[in-house]
Structures are given as structure tokens and as C-alpha cells.
C-alpha atoms as a PDB file:
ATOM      1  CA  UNK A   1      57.971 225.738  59.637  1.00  0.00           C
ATOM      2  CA  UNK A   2      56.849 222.308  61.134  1.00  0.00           C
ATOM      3  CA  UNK A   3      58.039 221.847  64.699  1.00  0.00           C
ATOM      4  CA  UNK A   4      58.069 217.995  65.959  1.00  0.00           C
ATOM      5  CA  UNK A   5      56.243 217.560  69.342  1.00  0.00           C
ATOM      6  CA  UNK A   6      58.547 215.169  70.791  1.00  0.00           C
ATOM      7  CA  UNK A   7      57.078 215.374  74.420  1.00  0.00           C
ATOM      8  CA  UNK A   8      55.589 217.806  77.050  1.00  0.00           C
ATOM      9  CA  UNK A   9      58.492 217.194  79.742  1.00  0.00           C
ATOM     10  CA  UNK A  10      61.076 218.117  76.553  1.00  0.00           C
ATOM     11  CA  UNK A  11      59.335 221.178  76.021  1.00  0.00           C
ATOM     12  CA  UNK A  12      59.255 222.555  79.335  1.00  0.00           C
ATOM     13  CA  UNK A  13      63.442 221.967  79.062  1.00  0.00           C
ATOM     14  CA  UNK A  14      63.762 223.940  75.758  1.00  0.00           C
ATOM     15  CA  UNK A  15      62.142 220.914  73.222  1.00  0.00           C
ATOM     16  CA  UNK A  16      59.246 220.377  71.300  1.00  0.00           C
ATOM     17  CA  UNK A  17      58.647 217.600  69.136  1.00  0.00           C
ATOM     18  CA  UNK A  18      55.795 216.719  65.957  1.00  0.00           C
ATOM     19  CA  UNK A  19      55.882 215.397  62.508  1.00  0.00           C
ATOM     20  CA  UNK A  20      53.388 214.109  59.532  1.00  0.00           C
ATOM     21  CA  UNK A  21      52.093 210.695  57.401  1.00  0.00           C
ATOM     22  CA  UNK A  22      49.274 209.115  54.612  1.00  0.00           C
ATOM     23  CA  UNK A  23      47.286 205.950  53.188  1.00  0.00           C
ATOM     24  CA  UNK A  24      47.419 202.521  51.572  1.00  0.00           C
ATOM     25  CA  UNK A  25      45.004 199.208  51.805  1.00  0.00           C
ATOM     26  CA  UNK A  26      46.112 197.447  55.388  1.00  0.00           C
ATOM     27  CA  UNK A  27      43.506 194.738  56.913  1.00  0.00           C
ATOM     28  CA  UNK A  28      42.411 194.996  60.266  1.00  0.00           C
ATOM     29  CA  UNK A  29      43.890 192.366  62.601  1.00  0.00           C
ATOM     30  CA  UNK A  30      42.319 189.051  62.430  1.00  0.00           C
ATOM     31  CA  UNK A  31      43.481 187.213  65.557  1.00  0.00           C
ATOM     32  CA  UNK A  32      43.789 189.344  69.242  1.00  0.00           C
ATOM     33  CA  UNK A  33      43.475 188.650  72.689  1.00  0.00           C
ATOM     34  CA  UNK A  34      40.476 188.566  75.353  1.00  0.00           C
ATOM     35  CA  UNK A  35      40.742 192.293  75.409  1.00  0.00           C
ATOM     36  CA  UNK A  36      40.085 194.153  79.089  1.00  0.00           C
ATOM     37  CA  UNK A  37      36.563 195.523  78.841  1.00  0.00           C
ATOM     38  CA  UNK A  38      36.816 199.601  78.109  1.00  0.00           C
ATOM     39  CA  UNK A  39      35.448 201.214  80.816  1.00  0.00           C
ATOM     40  CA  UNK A  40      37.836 199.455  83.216  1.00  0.00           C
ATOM     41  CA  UNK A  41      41.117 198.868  80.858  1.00  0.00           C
ATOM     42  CA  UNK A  42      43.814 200.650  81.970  1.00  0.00           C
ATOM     43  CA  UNK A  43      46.163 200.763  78.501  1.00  0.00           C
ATOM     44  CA  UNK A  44      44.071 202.293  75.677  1.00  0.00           C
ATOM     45  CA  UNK A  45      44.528 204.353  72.611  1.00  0.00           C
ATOM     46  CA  UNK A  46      44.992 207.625  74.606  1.00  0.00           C
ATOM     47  CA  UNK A  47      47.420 206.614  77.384  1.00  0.00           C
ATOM     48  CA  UNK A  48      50.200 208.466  78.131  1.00  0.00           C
ATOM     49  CA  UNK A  49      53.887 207.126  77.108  1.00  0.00           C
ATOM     50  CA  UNK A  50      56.875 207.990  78.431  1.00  0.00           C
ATOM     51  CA  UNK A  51      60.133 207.051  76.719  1.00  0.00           C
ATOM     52  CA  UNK A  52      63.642 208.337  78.750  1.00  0.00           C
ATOM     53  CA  UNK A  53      61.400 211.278  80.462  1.00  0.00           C
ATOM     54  CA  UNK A  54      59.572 212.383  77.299  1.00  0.00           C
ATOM     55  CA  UNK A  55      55.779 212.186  77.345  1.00  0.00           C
ATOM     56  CA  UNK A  56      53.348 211.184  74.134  1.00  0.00           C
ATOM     57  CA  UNK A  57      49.827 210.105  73.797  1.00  0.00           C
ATOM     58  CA  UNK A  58      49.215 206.390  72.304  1.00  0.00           C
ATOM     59  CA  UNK A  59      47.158 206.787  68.925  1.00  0.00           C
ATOM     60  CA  UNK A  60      45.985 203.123  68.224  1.00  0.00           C
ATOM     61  CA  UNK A  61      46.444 199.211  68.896  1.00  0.00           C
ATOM     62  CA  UNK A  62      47.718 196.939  66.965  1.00  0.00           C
ATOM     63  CA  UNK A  63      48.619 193.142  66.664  1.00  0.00           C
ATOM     64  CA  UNK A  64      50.421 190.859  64.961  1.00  0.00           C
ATOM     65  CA  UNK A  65      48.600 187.603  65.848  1.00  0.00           C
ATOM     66  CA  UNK A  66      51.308 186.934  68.613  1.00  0.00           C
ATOM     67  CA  UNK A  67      51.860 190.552  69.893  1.00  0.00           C
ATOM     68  CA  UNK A  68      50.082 193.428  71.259  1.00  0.00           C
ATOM     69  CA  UNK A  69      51.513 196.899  70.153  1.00  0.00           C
ATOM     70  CA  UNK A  70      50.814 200.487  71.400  1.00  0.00           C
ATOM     71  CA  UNK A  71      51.394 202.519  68.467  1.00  0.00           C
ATOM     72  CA  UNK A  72      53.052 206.445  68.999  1.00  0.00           C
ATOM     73  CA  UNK A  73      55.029 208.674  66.674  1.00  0.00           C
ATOM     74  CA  UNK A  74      58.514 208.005  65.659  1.00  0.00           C
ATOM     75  CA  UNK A  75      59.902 211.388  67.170  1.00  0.00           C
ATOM     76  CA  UNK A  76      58.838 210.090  70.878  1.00  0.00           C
ATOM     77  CA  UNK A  77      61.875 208.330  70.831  1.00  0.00           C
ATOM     78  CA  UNK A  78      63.814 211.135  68.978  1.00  0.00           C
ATOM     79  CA  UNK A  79      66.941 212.431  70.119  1.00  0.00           C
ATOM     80  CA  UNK A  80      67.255 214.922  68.046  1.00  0.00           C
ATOM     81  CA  UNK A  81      65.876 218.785  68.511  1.00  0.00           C
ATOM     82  CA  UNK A  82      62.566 219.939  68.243  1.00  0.00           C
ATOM     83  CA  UNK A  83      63.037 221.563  65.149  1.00  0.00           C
ATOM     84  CA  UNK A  84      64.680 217.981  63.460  1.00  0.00           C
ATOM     85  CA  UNK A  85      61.454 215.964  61.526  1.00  0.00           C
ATOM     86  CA  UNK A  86      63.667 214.425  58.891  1.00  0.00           C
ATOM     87  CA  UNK A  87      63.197 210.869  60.119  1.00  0.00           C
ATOM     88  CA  UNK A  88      65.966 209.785  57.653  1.00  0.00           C
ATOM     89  CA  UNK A  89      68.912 211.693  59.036  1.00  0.00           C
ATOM     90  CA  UNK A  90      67.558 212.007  63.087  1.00  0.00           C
ATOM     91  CA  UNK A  91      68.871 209.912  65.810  1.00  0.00           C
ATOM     92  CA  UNK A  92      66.370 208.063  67.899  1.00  0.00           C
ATOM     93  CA  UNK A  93      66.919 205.911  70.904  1.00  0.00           C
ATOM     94  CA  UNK A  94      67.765 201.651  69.891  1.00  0.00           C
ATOM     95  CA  UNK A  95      64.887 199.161  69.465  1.00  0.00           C
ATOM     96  CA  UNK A  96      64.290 197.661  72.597  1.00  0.00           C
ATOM     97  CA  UNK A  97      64.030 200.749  74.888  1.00  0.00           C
ATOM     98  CA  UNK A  98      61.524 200.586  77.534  1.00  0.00           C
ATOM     99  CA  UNK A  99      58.596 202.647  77.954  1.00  0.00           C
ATOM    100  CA  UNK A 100      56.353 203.044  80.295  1.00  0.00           C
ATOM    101  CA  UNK A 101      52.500 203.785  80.513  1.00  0.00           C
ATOM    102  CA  UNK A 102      50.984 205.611  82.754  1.00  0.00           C
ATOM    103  CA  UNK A 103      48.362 207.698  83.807  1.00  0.00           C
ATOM    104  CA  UNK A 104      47.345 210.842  85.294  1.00  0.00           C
ATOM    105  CA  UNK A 105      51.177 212.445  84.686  1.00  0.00           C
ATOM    106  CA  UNK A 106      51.540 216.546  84.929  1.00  0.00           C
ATOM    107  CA  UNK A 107      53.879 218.929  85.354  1.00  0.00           C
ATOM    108  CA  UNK A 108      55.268 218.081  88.711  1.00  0.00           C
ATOM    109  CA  UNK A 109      54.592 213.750  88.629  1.00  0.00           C
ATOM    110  CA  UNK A 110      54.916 211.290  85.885  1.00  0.00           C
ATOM    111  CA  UNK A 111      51.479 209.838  87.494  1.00  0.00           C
ATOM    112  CA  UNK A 112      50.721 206.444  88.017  1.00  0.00           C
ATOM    113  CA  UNK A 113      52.412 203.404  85.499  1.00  0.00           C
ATOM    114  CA  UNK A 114      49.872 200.958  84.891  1.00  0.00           C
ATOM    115  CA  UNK A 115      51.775 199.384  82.172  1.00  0.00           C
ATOM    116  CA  UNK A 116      55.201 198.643  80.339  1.00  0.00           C
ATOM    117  CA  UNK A 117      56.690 197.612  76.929  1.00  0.00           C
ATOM    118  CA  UNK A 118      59.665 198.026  75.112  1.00  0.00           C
ATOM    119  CA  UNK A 119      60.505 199.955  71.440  1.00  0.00           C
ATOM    120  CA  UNK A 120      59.727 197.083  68.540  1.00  0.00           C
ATOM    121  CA  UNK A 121      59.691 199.537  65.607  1.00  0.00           C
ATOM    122  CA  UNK A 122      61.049 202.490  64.872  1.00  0.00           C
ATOM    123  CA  UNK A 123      59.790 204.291  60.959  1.00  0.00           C
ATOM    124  CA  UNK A 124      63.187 206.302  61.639  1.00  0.00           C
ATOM    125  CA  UNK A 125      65.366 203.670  62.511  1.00  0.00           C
ATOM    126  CA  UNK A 126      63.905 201.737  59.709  1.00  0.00           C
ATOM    127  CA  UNK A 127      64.183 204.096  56.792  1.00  0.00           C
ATOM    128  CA  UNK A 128      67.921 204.519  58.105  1.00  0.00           C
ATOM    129  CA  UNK A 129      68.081 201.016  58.017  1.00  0.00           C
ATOM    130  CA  UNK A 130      66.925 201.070  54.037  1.00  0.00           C
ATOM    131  CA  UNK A 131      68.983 203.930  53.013  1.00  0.00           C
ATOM    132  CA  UNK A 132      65.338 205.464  52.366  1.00  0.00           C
ATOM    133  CA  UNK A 133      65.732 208.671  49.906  1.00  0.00           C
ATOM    134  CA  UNK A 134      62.247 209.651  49.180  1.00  0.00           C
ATOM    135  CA  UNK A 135      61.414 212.988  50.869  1.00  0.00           C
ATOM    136  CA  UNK A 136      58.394 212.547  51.265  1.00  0.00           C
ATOM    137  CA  UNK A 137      58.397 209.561  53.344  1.00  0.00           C
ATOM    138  CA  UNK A 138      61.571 210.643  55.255  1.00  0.00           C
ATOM    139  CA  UNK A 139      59.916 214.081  56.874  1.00  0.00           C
ATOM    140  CA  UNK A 140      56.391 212.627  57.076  1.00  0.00           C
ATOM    141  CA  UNK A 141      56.965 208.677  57.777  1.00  0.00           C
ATOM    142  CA  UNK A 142      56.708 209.238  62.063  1.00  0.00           C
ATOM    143  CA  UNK A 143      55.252 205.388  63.564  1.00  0.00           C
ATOM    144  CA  UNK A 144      56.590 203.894  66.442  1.00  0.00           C
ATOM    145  CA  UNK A 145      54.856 200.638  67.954  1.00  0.00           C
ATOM    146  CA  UNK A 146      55.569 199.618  71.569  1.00  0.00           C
ATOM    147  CA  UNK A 147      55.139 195.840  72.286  1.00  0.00           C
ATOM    148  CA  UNK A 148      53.069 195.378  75.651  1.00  0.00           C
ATOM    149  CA  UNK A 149      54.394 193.492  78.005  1.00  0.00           C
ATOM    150  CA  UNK A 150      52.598 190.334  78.537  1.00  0.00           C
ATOM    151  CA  UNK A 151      52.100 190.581  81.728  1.00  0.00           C
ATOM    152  CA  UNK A 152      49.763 193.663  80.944  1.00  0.00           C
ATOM    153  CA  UNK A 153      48.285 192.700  77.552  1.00  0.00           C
ATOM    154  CA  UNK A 154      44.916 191.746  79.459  1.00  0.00           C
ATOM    155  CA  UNK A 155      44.259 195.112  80.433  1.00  0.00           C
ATOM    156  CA  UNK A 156      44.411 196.406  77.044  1.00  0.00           C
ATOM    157  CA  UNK A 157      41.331 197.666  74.564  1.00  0.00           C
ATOM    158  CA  UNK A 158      41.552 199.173  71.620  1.00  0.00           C
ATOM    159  CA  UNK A 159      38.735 201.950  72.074  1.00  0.00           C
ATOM    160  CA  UNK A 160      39.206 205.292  71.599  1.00  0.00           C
ATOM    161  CA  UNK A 161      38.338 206.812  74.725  1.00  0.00           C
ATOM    162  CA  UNK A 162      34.931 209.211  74.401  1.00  0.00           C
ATOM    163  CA  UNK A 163      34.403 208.945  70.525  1.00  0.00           C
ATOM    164  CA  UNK A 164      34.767 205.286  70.397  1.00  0.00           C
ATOM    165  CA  UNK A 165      35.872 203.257  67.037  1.00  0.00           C
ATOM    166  CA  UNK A 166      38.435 202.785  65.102  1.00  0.00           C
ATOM    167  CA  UNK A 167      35.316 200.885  62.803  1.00  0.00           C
ATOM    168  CA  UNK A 168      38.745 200.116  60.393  1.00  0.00           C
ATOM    169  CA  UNK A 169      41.827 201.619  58.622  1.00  0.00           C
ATOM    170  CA  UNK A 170      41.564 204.939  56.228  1.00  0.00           C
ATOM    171  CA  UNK A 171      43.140 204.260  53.072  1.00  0.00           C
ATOM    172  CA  UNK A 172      41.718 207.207  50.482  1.00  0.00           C
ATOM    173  CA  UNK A 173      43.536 209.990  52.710  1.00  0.00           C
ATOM    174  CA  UNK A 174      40.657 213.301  53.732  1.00  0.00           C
ATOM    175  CA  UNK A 175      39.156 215.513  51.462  1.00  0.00           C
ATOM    176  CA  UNK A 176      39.275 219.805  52.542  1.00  0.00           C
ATOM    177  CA  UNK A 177      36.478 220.306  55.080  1.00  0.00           C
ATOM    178  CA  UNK A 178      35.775 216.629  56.391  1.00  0.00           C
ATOM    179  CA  UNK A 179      35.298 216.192  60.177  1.00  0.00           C
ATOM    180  CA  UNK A 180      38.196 214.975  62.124  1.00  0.00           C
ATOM    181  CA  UNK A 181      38.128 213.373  65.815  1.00  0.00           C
ATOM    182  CA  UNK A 182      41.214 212.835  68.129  1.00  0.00           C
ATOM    183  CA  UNK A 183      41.683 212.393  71.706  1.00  0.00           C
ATOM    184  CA  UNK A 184      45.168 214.078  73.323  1.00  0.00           C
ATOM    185  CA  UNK A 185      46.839 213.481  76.567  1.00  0.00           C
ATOM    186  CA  UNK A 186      49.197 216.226  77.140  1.00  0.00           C
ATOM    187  CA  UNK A 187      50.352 216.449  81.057  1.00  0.00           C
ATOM    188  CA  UNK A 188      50.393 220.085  80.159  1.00  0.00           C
ATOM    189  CA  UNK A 189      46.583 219.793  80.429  1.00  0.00           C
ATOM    190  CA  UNK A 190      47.021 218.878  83.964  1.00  0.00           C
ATOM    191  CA  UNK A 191      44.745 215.920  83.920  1.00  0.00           C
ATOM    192  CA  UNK A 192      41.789 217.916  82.495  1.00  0.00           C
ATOM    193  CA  UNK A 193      40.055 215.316  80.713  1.00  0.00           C
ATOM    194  CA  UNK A 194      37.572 217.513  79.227  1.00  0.00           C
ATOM    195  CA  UNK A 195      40.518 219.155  77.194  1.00  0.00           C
ATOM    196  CA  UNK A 196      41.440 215.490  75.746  1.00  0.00           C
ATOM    197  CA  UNK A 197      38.471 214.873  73.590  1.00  0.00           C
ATOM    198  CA  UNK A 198      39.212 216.767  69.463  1.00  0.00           C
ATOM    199  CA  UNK A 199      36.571 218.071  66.857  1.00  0.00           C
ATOM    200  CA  UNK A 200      38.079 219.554  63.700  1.00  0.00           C
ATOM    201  CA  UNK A 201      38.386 219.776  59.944  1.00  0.00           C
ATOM    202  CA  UNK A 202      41.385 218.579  57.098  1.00  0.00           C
ATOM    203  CA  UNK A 203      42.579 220.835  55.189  1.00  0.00           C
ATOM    204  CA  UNK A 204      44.116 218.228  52.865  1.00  0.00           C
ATOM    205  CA  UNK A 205      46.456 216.067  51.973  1.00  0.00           C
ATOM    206  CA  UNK A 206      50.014 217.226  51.445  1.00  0.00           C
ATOM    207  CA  UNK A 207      53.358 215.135  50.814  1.00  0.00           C
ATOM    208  CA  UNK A 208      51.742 212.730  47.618  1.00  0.00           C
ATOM    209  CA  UNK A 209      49.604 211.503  50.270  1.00  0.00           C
ATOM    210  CA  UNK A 210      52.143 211.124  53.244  1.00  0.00           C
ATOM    211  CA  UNK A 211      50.481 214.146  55.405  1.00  0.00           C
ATOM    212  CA  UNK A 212      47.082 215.735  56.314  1.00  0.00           C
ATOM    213  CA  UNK A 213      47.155 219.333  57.753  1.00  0.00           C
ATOM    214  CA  UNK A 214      44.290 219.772  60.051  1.00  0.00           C
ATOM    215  CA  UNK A 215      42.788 222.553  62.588  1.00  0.00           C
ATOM    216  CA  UNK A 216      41.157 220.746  65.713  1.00  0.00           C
ATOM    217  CA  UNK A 217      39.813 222.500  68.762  1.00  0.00           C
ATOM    218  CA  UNK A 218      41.882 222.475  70.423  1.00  0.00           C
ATOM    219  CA  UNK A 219      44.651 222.107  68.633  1.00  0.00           C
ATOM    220  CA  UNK A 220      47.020 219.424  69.773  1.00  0.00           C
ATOM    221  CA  UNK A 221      49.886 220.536  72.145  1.00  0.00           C
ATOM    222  CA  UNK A 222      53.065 219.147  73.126  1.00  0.00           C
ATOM    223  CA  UNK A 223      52.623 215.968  74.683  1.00  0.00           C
ATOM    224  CA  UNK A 224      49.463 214.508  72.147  1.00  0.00           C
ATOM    225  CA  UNK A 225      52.158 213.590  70.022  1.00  0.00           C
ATOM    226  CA  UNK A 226      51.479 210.080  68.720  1.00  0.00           C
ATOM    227  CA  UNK A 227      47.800 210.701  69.007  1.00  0.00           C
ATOM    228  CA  UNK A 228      45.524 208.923  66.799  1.00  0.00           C
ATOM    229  CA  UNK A 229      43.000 210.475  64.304  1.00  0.00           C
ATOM    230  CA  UNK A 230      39.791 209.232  62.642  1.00  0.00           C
ATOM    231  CA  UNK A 231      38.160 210.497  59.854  1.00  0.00           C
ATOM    232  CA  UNK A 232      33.823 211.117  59.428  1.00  0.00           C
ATOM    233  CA  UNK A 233      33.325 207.666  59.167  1.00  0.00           C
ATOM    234  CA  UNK A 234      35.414 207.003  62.671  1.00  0.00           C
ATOM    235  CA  UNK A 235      38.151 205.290  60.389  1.00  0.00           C
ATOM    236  CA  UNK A 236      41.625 205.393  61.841  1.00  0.00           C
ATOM    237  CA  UNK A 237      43.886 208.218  59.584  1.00  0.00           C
ATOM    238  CA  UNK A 238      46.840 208.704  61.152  1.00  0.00           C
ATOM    239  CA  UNK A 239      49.046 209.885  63.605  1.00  0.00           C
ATOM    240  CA  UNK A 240      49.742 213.508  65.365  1.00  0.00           C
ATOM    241  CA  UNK A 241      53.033 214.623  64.496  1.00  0.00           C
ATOM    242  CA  UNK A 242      53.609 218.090  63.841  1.00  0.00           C
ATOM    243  CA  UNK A 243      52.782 221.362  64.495  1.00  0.00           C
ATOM    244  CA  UNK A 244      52.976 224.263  61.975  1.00  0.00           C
ATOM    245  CA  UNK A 245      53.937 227.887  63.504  1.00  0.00           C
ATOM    246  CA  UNK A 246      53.906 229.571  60.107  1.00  0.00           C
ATOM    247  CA  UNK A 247      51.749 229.935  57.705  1.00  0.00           C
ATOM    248  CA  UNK A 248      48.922 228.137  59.277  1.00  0.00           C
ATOM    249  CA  UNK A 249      49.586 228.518  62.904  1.00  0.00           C
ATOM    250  CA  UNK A 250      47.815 226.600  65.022  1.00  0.00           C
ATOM    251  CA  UNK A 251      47.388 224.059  62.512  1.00  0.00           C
ATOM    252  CA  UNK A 252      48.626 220.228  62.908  1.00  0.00           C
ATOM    253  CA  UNK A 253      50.656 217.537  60.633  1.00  0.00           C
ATOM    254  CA  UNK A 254      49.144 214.037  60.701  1.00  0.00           C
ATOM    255  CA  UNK A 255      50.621 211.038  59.063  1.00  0.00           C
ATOM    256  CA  UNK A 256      48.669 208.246  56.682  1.00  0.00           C
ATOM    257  CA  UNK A 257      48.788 205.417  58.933  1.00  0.00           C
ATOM    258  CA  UNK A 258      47.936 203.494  55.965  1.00  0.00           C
ATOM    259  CA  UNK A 259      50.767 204.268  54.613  1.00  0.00           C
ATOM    260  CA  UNK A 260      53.079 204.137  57.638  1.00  0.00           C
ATOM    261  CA  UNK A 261      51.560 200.647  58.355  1.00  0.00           C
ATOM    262  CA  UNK A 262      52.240 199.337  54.778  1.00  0.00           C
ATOM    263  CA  UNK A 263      56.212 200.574  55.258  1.00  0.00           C
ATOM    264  CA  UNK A 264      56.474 198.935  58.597  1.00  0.00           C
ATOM    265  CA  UNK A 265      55.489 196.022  57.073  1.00  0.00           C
ATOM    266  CA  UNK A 266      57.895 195.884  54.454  1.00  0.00           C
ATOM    267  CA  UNK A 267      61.001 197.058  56.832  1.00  0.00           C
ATOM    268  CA  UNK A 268      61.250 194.850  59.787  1.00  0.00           C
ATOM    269  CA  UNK A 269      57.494 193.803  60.887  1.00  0.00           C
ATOM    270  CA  UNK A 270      55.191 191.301  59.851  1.00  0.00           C
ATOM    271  CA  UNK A 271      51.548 191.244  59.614  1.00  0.00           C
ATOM    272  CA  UNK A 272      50.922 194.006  61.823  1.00  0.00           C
ATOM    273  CA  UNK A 273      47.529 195.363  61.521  1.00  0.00           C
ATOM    274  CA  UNK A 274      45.174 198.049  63.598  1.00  0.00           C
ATOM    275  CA  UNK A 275      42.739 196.305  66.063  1.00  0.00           C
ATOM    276  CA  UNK A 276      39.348 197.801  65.915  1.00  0.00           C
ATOM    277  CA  UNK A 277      37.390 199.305  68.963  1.00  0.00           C
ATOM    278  CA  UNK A 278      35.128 197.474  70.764  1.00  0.00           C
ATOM    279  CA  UNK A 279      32.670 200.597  71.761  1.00  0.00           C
ATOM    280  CA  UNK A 280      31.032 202.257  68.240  1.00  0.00           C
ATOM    281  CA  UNK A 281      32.051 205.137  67.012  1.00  0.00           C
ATOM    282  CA  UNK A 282      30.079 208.233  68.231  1.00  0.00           C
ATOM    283  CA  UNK A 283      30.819 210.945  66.972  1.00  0.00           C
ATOM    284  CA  UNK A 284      28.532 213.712  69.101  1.00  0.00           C
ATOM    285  CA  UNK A 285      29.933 216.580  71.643  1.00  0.00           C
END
């Protein structure tokens, strides 16, 4: 049974939030800011988000040729129970929300905020919205994308922290056995960075294409929720959202950000598309 990873600080008070997505064609952004350069930007893929106390892990950037966005899973800004990844019947929090981003949070201290934004989209609120009935899409489809404030757009870049890329946007889904990467932020990690970095293998696609189960080491933990993933060629998959306890414990539920992007666009956004690192993909431990 999948469990959604909504946020290390839920978990530790009795909730644990995740959930799962797929592909379709989406271009890259054309037009984006100066963006800050990535050893010194302090609002990356990778940064921690907190939204009303709960703590995820940012998977990509994005932009709409006006806006920067911070994309994380729907179920961040759940408030539902852990056990409630039905997108299409959960409550979540209103459009316009604040969140924060910070870094260095653990158990005892939210860390430092270098950042803020607000809720712009919502896959849950918007297949609510729609009266969405597909199943597929309603326990899988789990995007959320947090508009930077301008104040702190300069200090944005769109690098993956240690592996570098996203080169572009995966749209054929994984095949069994391909190499994985994803970097995780969990304050349950304590600020061990050397936890963060993810090697690991699909074991498919599941959900027509709306999921991708996948064993990492380590696996990601409460608090990575949101996380991005790439595939072998460093192209951005999708989005950390659940966590199966039976039968493949251990094992995670990642959305098609293809897919997720394509239904954002078509319910409430407009020519959002992922930004691309600026530091090449590299994929070597």
C-alpha cells in the first residue's frame, strides 16, 4: 500500500506523505532570467520547502517567460492523512499559500530561509477543479509549483546539486533496469549531505504511464518528497511521491513530469516549461 510522504515534521507527529506520475512532449523553457551562478545560488532544485510546518525537497525549475517556479509534489500542501494519495478527493491548502525555503532545517530548527514564494498550482486542486475521473491521473497526478518571489528570483539556478543537468524533459517514461539519479533533502538526515545524493534502477512504468516504481540507495524518506528524478541520459522524469510498504518495500512512486506538466498546462497554467541546468550532467559516484 502506497503511503504519501507529505513531510518529515508531519511524520514525526503521526504523518507521512508520497504519491506517483508519467510522460508527454513538453519544451524546455525558452526565455529565463540571469540565473545566480550554482555554486553560490541559494534556491536550487534540492532546497528544502516548508508549507504550514511540513517539509519537502524542490525537484526542478521552471518558467513561464514571466515567472520563476519551484516545482514540489502536490501532497506538500496536503491536508489530508498520510495514507490519502487520491489527489481527486484530498483537501490541500488554497492557491496562494506561502512557503518558505530554507536551508539546513532538522529535527529541532527549520534552518535558515533564504527564500519565499507562494502556492501557484496545485495538480489536486486542479483536477478538483475539472471534476477529473480518470484514476489514473487522480492517485498518480502529484505537481505543485511555487512562484519565487521576485525579490529572490536572482539567486535561483536550475542545477541539480552533485549530478548536475536536467539536459531536458523525459517524455518515453523508463524501461526495467535503467539508471536513475535523485538528490533528497530530508531534515531527518540531519544535514548530512552525503545522504542527499541517489543512484538506483526503474522497475517500470505503472498507471498507463502516470508512475515509475523505482529502488534508489537510499531510498527516499519522508521529507524528499517533491524530489526530482532523471533518467540515464540526465533527463528530468518526474517527481518523488510515494513510498510502497508492501509488496516492494523500500521501493518509491515517481510521477511523469511530462505528463504532470502537459495537465498543468491545460488546467490553470500557461506555457510553463522545465529550465535546464546550467552545470552538465555527471553522472559518476
Amino acid at each position: 500500500m502506497p503511503t504519501v510522504f507529505r513531510s518529515a515534521m508531519a511524520v514525526l507527529a503521526g504523518g507521512v506523505a508520497i504519491v506517483a506520475v508519467a510522460a508527454v512532449p513538453v519544451a524546455e523553457a525558452a526565455t529565463a532570467p540571469q540565473w545566480a551562478p550554482a555554486a553560490t545560488a541559494t534556491i536550487h532544485p534540492g532546497t528544502q520547502m516548508f508549507t504550514d510546518g511540513a517539509q519537502c525537497t524542490a525537484n526542478f525549475v521552471y518558467s513561464d517567460g514571466v515567472s520563476t517556479y519551484l516545482g514540489y509534489a502536490a501532497h506538500c500542501a496536503g491536508t489530508g492523512a498520510a495514507t490519502d494519495t487520491n489527489g481527486c478527493t484530498t483537501q490541500s491548502l488554497p492557491l496562494g499559500t506561502p512557503v518558505t525555503f530554507n536551508t539546513g532545517a532538522s529535527l529541532i530548527s527549520e534552518g535558515t530561509q533564504v527564500g519565499t514564494g507562494t502556492l501557484a498550482y496545485s495538480s489536486w486542486l486542479a483536477m478538483q477543479a475539472a471534476h477529473e475521473t480518470n484514476a489514473n491521473t487522480c492517485a498518480y497526478n502529484d505537481l505543485a509549483l511555487v512562484k519565487v518571489d521576485a525579490a529572490y528570483v536572482a539567486n535561483v539556478n536550475p542545477s541539480v546539486p552533485f549530478w548536475g543537468g536536467p539536459v531536458a524533459l523525459a517524455t518515453q517514461g523508463t524501461t526495467v533496469g535503467q539508471s536513475i539519479y535523485s538528490y533528497g533533502n530530508s531534515l531527518l538526515r540531519g544535514g548530512i549531505e552525503l545522504l542527499s545524493p541517489k543512484r538506483g534502477v526503474s522497475l517500470g512504468d505503472t498507471g498507463s504511464g502516470w508512475s515509475h516504481t523505482v529502488y534508489t540507495v537510499t531510498p527516499g524518506i519522508p521529507g524528499d518528497s517533491g524530489s526530482g528524478f532523471m533518467d540515464a541520459s540526465g533527463r528530468a522524469l518526474g517527481v518523488l511521491s510515494t513510498v510502497a510498504i508492501a509488496p516492494l518495500a523500500g521501493s518509491n512512486g515517481v510521477g511523469d513530469l511530462a505528463k504532470e506538466l502537459a495537465y498543468a498546462n491545460a488546467h490553470g497554467m500557461s506555457g510553463v516549461a522545465l529550465v535546464p541546468g546550467t552545470e552538465a550532467f555527471a553522472p559518476i559516484i
